[in-house]
Protein backbone atom coordinates (compact mmCIF):
# COMPACT_ATOMS: atom_id res chain seq x y z
CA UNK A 1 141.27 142.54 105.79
CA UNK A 2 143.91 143.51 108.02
CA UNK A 3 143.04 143.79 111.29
CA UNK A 4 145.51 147.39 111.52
CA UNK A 5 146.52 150.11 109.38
CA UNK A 6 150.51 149.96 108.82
CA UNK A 7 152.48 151.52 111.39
CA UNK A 8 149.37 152.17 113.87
CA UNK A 9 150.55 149.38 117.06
CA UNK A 10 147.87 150.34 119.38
CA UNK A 11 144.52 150.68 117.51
CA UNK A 12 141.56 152.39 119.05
CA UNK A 13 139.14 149.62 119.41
CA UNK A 14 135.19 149.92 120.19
CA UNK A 15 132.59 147.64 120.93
CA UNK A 16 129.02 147.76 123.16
CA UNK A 17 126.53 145.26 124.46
CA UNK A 18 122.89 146.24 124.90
CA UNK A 19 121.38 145.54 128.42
CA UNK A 20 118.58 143.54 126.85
CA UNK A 21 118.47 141.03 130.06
CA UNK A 22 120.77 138.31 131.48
CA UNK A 23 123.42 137.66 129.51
CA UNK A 24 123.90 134.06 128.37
CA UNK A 25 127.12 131.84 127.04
CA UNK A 26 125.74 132.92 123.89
CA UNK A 27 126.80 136.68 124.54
CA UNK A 28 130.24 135.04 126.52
CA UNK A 29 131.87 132.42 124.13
CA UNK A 30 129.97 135.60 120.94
CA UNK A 31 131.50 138.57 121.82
CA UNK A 32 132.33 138.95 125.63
CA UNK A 33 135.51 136.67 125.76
CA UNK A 34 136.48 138.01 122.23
CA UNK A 35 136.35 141.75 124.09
CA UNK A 36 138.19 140.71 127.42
CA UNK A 37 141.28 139.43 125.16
CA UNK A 38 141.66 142.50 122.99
CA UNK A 39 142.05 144.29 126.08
CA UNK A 40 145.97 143.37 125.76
CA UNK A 41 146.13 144.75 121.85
CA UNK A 42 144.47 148.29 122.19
CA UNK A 43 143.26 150.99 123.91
CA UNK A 44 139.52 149.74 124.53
CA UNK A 45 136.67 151.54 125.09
CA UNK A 46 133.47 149.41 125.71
CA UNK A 47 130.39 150.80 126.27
CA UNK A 48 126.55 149.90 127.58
CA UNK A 49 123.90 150.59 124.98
CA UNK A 50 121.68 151.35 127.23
CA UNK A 51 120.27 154.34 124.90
CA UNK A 52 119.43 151.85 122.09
CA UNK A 53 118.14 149.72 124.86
CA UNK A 54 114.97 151.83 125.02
CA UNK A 55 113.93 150.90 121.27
CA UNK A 56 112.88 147.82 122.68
CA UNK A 57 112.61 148.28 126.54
CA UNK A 58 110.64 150.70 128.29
CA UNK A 59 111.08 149.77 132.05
CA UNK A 60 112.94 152.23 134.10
CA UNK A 61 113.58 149.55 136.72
CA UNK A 62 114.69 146.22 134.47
CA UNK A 63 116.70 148.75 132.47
CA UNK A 64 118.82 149.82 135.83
CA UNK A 65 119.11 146.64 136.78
CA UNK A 66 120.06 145.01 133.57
CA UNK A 67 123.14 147.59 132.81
CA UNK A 68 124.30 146.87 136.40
CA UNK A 69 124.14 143.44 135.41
CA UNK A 70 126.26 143.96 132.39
CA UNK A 71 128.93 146.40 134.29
CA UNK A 72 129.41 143.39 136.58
CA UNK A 73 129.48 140.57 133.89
CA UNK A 74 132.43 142.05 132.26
CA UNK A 75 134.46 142.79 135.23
CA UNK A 76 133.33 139.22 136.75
CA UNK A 77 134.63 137.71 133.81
CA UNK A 78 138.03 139.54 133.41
CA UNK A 79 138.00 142.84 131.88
CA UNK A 80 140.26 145.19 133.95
CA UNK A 81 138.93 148.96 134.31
CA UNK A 82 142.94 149.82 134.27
CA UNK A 83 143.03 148.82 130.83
CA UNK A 84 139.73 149.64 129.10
CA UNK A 85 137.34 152.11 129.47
CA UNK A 86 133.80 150.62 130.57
CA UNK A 87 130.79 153.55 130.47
CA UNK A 88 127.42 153.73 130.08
CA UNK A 89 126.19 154.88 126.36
CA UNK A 90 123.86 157.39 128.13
CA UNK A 91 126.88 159.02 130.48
CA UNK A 92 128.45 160.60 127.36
CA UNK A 93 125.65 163.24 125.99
CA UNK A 94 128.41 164.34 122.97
CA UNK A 95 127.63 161.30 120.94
CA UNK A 96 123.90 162.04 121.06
CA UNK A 97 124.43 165.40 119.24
CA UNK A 98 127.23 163.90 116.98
CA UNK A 99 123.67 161.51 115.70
CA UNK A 100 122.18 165.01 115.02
CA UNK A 101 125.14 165.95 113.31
CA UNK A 102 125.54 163.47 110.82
CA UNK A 103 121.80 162.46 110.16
CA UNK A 104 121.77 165.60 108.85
CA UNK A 105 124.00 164.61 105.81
CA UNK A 106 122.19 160.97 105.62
CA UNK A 107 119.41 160.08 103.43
CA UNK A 108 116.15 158.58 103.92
CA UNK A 109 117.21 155.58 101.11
CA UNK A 110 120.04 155.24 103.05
CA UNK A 111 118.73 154.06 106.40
CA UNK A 112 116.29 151.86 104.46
CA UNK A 113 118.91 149.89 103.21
CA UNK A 114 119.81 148.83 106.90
CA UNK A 115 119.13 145.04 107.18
CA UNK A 116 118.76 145.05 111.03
CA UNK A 117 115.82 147.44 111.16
CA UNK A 118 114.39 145.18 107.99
CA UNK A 119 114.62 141.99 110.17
CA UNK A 120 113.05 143.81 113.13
CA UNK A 121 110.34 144.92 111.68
CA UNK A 122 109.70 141.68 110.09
CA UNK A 123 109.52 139.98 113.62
CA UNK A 124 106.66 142.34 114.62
CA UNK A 125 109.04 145.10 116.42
CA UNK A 126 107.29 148.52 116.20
CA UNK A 127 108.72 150.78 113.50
CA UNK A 128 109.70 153.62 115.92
CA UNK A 129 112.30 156.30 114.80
CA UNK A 130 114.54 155.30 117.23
CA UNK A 131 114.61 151.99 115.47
CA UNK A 132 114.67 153.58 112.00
CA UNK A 133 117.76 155.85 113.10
CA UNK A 134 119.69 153.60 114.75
CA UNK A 135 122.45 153.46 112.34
CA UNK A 136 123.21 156.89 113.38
CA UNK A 137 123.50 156.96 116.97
CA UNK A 138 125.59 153.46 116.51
CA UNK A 139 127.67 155.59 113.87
CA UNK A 140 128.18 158.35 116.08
CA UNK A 141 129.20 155.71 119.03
CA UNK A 142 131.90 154.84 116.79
CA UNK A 143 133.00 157.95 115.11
CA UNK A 144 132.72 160.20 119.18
CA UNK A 145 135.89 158.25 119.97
CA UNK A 146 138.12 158.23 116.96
CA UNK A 147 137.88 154.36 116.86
CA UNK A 148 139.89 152.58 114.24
CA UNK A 149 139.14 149.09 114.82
CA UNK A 150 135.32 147.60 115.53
CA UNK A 151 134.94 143.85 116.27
CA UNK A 152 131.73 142.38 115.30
CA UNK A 153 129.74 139.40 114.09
CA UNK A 154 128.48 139.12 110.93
CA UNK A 155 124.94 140.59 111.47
CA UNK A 156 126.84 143.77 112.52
CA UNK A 157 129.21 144.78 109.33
CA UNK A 158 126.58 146.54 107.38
CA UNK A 159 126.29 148.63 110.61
CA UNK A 160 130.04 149.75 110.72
CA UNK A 161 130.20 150.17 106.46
CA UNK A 162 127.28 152.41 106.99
CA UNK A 163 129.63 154.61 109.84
CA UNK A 164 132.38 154.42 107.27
CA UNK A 165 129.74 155.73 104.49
CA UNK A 166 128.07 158.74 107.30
CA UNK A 167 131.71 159.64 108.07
CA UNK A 168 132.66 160.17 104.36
CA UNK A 169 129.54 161.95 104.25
CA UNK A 170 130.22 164.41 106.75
CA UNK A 171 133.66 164.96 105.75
CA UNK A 172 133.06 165.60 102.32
CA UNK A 173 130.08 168.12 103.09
CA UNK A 174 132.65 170.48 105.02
CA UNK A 175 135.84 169.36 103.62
CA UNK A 176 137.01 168.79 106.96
CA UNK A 177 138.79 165.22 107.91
CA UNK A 178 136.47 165.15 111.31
CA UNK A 179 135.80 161.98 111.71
CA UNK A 180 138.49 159.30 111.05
CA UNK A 181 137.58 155.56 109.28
CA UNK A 182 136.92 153.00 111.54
CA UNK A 183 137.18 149.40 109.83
CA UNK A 184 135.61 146.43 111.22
CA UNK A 185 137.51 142.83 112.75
CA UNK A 186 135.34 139.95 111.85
CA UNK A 187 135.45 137.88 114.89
CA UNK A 188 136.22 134.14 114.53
CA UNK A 189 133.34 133.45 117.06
CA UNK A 190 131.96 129.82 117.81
CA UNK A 191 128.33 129.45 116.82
CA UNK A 192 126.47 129.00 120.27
CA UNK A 193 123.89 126.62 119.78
CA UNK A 194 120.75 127.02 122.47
CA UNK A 195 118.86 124.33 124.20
CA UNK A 196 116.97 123.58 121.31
CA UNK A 197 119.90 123.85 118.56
CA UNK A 198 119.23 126.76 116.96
CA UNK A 199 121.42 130.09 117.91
CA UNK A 200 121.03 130.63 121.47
CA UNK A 201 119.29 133.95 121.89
CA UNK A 202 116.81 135.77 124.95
CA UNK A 203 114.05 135.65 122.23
CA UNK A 204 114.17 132.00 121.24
CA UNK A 205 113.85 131.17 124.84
CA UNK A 206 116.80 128.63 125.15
CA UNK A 207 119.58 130.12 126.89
CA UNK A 208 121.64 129.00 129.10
CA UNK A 209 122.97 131.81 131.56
CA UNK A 210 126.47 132.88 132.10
CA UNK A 211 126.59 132.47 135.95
CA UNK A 212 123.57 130.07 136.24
CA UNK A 213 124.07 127.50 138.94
CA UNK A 214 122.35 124.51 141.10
CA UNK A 215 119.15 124.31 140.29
CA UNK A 216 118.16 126.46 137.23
CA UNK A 217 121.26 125.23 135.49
CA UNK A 218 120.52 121.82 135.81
CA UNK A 219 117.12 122.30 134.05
CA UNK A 220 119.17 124.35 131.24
CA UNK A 221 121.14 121.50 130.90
CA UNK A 222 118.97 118.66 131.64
CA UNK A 223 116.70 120.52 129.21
CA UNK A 224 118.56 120.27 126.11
CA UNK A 225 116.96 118.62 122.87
CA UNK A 226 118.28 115.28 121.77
CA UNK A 227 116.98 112.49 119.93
CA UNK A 228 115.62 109.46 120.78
CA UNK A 229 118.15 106.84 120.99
CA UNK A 230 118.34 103.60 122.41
CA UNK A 231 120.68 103.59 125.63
CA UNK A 232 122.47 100.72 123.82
CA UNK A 233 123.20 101.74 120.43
CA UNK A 234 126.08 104.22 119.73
CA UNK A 235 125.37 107.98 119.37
CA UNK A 236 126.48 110.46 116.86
CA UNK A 237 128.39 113.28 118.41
CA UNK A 238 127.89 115.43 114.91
CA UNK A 239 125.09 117.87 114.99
CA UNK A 240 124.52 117.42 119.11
CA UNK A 241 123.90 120.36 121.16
CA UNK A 242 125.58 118.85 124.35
CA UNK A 243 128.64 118.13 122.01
CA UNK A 244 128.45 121.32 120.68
CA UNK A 245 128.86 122.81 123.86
CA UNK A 246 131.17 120.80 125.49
CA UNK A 247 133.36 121.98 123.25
CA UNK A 248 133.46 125.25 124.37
CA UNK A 249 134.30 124.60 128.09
CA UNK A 250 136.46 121.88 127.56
CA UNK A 251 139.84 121.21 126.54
CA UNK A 252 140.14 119.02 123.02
CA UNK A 253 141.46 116.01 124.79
CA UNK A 254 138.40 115.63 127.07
CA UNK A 255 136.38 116.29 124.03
CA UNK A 256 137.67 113.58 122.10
CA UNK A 257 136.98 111.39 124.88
CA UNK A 258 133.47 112.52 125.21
CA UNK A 259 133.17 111.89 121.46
CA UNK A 260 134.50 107.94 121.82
CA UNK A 261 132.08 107.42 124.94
CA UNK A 262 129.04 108.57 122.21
CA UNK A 263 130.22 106.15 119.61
CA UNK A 264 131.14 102.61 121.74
CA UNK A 265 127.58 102.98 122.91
CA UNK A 266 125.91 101.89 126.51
CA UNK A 267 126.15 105.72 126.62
CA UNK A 268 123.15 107.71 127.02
CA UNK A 269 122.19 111.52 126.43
CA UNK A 270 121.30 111.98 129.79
CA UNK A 271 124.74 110.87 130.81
CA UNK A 272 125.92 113.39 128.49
CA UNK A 273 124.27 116.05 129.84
CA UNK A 274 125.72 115.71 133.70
CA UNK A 275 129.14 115.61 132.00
CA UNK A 276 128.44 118.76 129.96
CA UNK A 277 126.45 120.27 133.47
CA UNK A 278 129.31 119.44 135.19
CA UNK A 279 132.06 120.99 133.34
CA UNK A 280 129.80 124.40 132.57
CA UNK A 281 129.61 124.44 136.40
CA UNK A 282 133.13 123.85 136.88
CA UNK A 283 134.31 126.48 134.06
CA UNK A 284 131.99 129.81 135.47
CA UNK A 285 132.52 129.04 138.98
CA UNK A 286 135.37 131.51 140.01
CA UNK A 287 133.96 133.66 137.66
CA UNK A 288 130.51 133.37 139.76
CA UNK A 289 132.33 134.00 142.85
CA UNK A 290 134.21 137.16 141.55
CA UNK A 291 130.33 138.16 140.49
CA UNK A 292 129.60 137.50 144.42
CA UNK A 293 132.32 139.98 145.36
CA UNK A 294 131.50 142.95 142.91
CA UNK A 295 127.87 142.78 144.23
CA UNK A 296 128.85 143.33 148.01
CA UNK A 297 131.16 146.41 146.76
CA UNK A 298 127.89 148.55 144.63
CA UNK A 299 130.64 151.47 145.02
CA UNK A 300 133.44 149.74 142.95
CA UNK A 301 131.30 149.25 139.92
CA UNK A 302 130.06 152.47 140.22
CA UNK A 303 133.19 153.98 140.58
CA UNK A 304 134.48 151.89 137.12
CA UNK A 305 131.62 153.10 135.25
CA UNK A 306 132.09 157.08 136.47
CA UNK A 307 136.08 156.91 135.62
CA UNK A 308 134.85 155.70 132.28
CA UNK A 309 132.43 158.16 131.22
CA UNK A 310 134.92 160.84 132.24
CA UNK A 311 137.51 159.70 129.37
CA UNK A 312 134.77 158.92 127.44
CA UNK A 313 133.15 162.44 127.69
CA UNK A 314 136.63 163.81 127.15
CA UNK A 315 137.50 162.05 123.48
CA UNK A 316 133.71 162.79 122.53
CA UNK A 317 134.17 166.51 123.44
CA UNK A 318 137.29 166.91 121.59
CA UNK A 319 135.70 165.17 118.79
CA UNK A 320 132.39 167.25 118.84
CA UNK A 321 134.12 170.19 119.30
CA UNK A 322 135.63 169.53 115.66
CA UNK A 323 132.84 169.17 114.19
CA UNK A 324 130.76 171.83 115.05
CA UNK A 325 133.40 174.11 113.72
CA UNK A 326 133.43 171.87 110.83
CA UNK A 327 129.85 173.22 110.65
CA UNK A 328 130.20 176.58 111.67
CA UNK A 329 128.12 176.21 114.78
CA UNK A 330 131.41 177.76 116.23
């Protein structure tokens, strides 16, 4: 799939994060760094989910803190407010009656096709209607601002086919092109393996976090799985979480070395894991201390969030405005 339609050199491109809790090199090397360098190929507009945040967490006070936490991750880490346009999902009240609009043209069946709220209901998550509509409100995140271009894992392309399908939907009803196509990038992401080797997620328990450092990232580190090899004999470096990723904060030389100092032996894990704590300290550390910064100066992030849900507010409303004539609420 191409990534953009011919002709169209600056696509419309839309992503969000949910502030679910600290964000992790999972999230970073996943989606975050994918985000910051499409900031260069299109007019961005990246958003805090902190509305779908509240199918799962209901604490006013973690909830504040954790969408703070997310304004300043991005902006520690490189995304520049003159480019894209960083809100909070919640700041722009248009999309939440463009999710009334088109649920009314989506069927039951429909939404009970959606594999995410299958999955999270099989892991014990309470079958709210938030959870059962969120396929809407996501749609309606997309469709508010006109977006043509929606990077996402794999978990995620149901979600924007399912936009594509509500748009048609809506469009057809009132023969009325409101809502324009959006088509999904596949990102080319690195899996992310957690401490014990499977993905690293907040709900497996085995993150490692983005600006972690002395003490708690050392037991991260330290606290990675590995077998149990002799200090003499030779190590594999296929399959191993510390390999794994070292590889994503290091440059391919060093990781070939790495890779020759598992196999000649006399070379244990532990040693491995200094290296690897060593070079994850080394990689986040001015990002840590642009982190430091943004926290003294409350009022900048603020006043990148507020300058964002202004042009946010202002492509929803043209966009809403469209549609309710569409459907004669006008």
């Amino acid at each position: 799939m191409s990534d953009l339609a011919p002709g169209n050199k600056s696509p419309r491109i839309l992503s969000g994060i949910q502030p679910s809790g600290k964000l992790h090199l999972g999230n970073y090397f996943g989606a975050i760094k994918q985000h910051i360098e499409l900031q260069d190929q299109g007019d961005c507009f990246y958003f805090i989910a902190d509305f779908h945040a509240l199918t799962s967490l209901q604490n006013a006070a973690q909830l504040r803190e954790n969408v703070r936490d997310v304004a300043v991750t991005y902006l520690a880490l490189g995304l520049d407010p003159e480019k894209v346009t960083l809100f909070k999902q919640s700041d722009v009240p248009e999309v939440t009656e463009i999710t009334w609009l088109l649920s009314t043209v989506s069927g039951m069946g429909f939404l009970e096709r959606a594999h995410s709220y299958k999955d999270k209901v099989a892991r014990g998550i309470s079958a709210s209607v938030g959870l059962f509509t969120y396929p809407i409100l996501m749609a309606a995140d997309i469709l508010a601002y006109q977006s043509s271009l929606v990077p996402v894992g794999q978990d995620q392309v149901q979600h924007v086919e399912m936009t594509q399908d509500m748009a048609a939907y809506f469009n057809n009803a009132y023969g009325d092109e409101v809502f324009a196509r959006p088509e999904y990038r596949l990102d080319k992401v690195p899996k992310v393996p957690g401490t014990d080797g499977q993905k690293m997620s907040k709900s497996y328990g085995n993150v490692i976090e983005i600006f972690a450092s002395g003490k708690p990232l050392k037991k991260s580190v330290m606290g990675i799985v590995t077998r149990s090899t002799p200090l003499e004999e030779p190590l594999d470096p296929e399959g191993c979480t510390v390999v794994e990723l070292f590889k994503l904060v290091a440059s391919p030389d060093d990781v070939k070395d790495l890779e020759l100092r598992y196999r000649e032996g006399g070379f244990g894990y532990g040693s491995a894991k200094k290296v690897l704590l060593e070079r994850i300290d080394q990689y986040f550390e001015p990002y840590r201390n642009r982190r430091e910064e943004l926290l003294r100066d409350p009022g900048f992030v603020d006043s990148v969030l507020d300058a964002g849900a202004r042009r946010a507010r202002e492509e929803a409303r043209r966009t809403l405005d469209r549609a309710r004539r569409a459907c004669g609420l006008v």
